[in-house]
C-alpha atoms as a PDB file:
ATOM      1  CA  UNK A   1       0.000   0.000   0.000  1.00  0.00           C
ATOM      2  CA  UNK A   2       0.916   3.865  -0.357  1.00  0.00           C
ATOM      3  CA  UNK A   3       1.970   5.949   2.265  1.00  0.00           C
ATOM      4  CA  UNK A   4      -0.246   9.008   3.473  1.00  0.00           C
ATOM      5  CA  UNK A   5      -2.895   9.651   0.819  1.00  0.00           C
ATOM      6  CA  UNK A   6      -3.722  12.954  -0.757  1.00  0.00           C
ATOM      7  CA  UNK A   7      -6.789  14.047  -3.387  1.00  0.00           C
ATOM      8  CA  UNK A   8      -5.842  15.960  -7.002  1.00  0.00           C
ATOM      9  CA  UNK A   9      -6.507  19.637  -6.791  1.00  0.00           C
ATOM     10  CA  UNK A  10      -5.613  22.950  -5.286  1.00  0.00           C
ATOM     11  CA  UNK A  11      -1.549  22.410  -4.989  1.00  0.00           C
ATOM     12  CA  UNK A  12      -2.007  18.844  -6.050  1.00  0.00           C
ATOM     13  CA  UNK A  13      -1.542  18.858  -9.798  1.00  0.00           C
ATOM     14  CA  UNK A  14      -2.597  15.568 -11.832  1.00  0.00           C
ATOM     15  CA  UNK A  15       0.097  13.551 -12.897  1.00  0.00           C
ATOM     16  CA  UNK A  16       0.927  12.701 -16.382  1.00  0.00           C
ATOM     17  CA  UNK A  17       0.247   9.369 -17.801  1.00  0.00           C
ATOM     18  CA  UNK A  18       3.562   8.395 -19.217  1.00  0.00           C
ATOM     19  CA  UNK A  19       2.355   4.573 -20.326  1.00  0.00           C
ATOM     20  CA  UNK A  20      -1.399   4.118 -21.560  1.00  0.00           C
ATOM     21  CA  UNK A  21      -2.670   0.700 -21.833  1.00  0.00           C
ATOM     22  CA  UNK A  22      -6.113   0.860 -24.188  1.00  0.00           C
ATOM     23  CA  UNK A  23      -8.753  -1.284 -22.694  1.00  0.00           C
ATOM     24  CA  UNK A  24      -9.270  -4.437 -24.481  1.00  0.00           C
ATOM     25  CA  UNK A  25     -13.056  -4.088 -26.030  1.00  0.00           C
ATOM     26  CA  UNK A  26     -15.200  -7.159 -24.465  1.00  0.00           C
ATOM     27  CA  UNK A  27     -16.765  -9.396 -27.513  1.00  0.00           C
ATOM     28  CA  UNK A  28     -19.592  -9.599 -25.799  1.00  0.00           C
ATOM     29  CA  UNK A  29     -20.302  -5.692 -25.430  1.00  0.00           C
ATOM     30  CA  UNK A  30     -19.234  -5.573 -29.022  1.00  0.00           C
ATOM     31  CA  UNK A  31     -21.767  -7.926 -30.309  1.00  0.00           C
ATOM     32  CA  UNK A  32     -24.508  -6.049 -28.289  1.00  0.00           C
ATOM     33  CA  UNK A  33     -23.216  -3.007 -29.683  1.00  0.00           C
ATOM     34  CA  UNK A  34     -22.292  -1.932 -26.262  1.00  0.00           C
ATOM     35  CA  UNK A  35     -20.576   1.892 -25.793  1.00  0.00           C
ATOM     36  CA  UNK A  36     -20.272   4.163 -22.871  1.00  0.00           C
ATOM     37  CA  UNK A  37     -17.630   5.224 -20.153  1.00  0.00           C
ATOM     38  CA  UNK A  38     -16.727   3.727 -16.813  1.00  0.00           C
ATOM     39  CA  UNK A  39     -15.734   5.992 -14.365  1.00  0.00           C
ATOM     40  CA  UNK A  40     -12.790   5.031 -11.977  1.00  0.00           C
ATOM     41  CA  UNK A  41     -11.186   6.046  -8.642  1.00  0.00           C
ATOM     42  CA  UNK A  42      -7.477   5.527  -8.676  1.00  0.00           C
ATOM     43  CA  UNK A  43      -4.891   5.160  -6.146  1.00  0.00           C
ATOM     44  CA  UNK A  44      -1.523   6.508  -7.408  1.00  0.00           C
ATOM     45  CA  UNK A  45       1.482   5.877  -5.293  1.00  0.00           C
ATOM     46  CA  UNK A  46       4.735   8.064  -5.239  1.00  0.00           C
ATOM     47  CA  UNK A  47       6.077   5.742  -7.183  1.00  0.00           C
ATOM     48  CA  UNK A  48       3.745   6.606 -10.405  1.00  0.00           C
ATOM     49  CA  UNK A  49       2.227   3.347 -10.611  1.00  0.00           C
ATOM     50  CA  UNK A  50      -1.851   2.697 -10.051  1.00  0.00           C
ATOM     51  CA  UNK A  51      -1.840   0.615  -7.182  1.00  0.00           C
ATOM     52  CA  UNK A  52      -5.581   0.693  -6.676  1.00  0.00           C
ATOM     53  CA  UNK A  53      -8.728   1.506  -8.729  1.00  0.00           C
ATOM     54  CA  UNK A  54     -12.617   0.903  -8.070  1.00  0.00           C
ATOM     55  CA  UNK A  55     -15.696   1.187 -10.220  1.00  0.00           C
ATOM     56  CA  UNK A  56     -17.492   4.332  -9.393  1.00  0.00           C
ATOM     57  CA  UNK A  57     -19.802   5.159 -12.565  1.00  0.00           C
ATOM     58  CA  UNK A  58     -20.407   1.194 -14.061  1.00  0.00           C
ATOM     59  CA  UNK A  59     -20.973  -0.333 -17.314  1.00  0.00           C
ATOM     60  CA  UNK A  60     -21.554  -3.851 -16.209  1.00  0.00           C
ATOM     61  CA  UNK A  61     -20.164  -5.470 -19.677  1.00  0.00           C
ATOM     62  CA  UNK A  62     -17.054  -2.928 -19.846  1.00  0.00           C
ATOM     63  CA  UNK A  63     -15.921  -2.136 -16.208  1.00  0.00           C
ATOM     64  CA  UNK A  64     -13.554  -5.089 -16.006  1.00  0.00           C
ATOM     65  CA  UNK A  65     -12.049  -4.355 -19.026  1.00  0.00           C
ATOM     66  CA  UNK A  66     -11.631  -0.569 -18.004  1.00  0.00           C
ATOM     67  CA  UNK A  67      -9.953  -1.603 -14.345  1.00  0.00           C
ATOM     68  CA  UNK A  68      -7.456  -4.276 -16.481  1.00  0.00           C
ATOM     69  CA  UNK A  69      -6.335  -1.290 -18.209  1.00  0.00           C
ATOM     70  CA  UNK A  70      -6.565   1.355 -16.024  1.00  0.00           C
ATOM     71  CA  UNK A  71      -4.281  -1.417 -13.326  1.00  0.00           C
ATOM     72  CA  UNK A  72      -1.686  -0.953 -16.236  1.00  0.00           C
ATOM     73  CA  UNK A  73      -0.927   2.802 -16.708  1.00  0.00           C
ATOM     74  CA  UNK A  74       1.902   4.595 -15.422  1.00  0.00           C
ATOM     75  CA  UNK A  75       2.337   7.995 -14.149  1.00  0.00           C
ATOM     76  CA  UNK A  76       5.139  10.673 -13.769  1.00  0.00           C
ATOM     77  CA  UNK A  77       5.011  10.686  -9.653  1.00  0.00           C
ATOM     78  CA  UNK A  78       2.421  13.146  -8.029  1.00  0.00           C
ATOM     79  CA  UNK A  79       4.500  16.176  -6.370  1.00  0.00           C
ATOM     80  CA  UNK A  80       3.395  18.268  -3.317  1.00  0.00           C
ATOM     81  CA  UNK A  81       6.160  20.795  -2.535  1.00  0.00           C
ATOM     82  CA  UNK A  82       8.662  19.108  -4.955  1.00  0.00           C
ATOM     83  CA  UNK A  83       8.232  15.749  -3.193  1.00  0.00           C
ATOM     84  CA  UNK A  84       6.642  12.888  -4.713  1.00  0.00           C
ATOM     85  CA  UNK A  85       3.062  11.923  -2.667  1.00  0.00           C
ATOM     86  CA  UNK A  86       0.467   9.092  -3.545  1.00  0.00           C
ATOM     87  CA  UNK A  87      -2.948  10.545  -4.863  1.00  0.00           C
ATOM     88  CA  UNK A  88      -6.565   9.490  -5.423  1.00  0.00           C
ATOM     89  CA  UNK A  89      -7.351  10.451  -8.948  1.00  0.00           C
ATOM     90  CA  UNK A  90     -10.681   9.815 -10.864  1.00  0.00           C
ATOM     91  CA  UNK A  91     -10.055   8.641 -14.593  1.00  0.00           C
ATOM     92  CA  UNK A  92     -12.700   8.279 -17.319  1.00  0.00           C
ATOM     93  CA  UNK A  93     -12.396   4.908 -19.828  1.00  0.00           C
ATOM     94  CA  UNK A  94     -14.202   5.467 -22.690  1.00  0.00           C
ATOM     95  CA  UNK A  95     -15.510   2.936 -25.149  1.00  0.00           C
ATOM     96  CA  UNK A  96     -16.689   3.529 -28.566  1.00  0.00           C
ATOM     97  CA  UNK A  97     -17.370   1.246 -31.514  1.00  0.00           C
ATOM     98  CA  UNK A  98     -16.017   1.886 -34.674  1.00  0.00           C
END
């Protein structure tokens, strides 16, 4: 787990993603035609990686998909003061057929 905890905002800039990993699209959303967004909390420690992330706006057939992804990315480490800190970030995965 990640030390002390801190929210994005006010001096708490985002972080940059530095490695995306694109969801893989679920064949079973695709064959229902399926599209949308899951909304995620995200736990990112000092060390840039996403050590936690929960469902928090759901789209039953894609939400796994969006957390195997979102588990994946990497981020330049959150600062506070020039030190690096762990944050809780909200992300947005978005789905969309082509």
């Amino acid at each position: 787990t990640c030390e002390p905890v801190l929210r994005v905002g006010g001096d708490i800039k985002e972080p940059k993603k530095i490695k995306d990993v694109a969801p893989i699209y679920p064949a079973e959303a695709q064959t229902a035609k399926v599209s949308g967004y899951v909304v995620l909390e995200t736990l990112i420690c000092s060390d840039g990686q996403v050590h936690d992330a929960k469902v928090i706006k759901s789209h039953p057939l894609l939400d796994q998909a969006a957390l195997d992804a979102v588990r994946q990315w990497v981020y330049t480490p959150p600062l506070l003061t020039g030190a690096p800190v762990s944050v809780i970030m909200t992300v947005t995965v978005i789905f969309s057929l082509k």
